[in-house]
C-alpha atoms as a PDB file:
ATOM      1  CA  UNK A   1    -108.269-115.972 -61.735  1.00  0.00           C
ATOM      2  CA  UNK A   2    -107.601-116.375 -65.536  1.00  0.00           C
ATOM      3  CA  UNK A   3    -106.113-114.184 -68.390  1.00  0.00           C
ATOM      4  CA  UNK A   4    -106.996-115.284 -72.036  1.00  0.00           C
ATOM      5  CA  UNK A   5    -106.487-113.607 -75.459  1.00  0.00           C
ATOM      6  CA  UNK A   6    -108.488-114.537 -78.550  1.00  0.00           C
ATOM      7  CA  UNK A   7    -105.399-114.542 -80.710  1.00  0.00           C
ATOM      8  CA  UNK A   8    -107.967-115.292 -84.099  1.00  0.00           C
ATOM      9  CA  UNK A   9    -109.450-111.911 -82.843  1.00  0.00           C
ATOM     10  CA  UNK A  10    -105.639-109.643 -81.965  1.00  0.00           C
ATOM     11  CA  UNK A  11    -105.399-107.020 -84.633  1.00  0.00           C
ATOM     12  CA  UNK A  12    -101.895-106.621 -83.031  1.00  0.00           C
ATOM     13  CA  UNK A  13    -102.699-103.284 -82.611  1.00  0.00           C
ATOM     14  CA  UNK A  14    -100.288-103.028 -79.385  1.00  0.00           C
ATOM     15  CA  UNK A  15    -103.243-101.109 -77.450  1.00  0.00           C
ATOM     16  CA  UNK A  16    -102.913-103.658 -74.691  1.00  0.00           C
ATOM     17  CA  UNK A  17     -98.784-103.906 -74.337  1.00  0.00           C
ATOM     18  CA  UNK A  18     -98.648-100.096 -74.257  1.00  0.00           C
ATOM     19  CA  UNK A  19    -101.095 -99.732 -71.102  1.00  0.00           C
ATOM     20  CA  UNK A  20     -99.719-102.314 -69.257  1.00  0.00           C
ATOM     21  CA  UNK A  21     -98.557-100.996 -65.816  1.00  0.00           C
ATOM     22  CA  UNK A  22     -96.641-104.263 -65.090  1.00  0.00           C
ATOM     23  CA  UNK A  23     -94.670-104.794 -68.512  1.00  0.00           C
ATOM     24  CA  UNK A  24     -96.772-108.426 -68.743  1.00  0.00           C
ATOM     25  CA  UNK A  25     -97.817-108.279 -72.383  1.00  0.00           C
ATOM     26  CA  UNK A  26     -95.546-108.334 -75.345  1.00  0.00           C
ATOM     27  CA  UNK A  27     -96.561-108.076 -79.279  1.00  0.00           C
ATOM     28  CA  UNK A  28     -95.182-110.565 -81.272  1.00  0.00           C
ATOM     29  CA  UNK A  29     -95.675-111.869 -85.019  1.00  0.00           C
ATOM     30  CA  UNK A  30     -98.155-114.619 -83.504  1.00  0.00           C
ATOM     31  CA  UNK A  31     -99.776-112.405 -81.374  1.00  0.00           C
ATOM     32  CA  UNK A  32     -99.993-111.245 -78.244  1.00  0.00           C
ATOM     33  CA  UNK A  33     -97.679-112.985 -75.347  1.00  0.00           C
ATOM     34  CA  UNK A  34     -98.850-112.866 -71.760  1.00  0.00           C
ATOM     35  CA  UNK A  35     -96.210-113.000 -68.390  1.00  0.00           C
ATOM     36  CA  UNK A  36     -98.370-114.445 -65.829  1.00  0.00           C
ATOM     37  CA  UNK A  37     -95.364-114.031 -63.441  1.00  0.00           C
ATOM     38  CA  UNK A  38     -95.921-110.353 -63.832  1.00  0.00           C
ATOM     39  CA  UNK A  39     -99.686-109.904 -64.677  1.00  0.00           C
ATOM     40  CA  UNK A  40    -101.695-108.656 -61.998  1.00  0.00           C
ATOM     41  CA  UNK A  41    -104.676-109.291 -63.672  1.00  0.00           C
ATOM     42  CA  UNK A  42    -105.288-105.325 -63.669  1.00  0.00           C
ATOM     43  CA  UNK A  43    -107.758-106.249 -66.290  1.00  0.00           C
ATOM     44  CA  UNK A  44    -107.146-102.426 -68.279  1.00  0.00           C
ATOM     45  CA  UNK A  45    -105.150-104.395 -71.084  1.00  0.00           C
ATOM     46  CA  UNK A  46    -109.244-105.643 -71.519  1.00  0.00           C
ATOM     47  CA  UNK A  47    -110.589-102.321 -71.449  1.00  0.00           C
ATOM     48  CA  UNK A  48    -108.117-100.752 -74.222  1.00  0.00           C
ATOM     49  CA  UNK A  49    -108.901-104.025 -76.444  1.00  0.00           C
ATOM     50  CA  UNK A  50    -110.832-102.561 -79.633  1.00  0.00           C
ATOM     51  CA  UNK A  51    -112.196-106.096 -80.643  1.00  0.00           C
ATOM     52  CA  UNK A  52    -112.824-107.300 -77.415  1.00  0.00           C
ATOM     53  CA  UNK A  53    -109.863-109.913 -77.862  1.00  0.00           C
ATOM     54  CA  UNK A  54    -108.642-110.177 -73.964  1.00  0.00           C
ATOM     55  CA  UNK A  55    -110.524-111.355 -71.071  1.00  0.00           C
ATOM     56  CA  UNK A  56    -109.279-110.845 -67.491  1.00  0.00           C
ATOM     57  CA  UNK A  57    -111.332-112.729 -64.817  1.00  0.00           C
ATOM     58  CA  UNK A  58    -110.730-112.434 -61.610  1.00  0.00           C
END
């Protein structure tokens, strides 16, 4: 199981943070900022992604 953002790619849109049922991503200056603690690897954060940036694998 693996969660991975293409932080080159993030348009720090906040798509992914604001779908988040489990409060696991959060938009900073850099990027975006994963919680693997809280992640359930859900994968929708992937789905909402307009560039294709995330990739959930389960």
């Amino acid at each position: 199981m693996a969660w991975k953002i293409d932080n080159e790619k993030c348009l720090r849109c906040g798509a992914c943070v604001s779908v988040c049922p489990e409060l696991a991503l959060e938009l900073k200056e850099t990027g975006i900022v994963h919680d693997a603690k809280k992640c359930t690897l859900c994968g929708i954060c992937e789905k909402v992604c307009p560039v294709r940036a995330i990739e959930v694998k389960k």
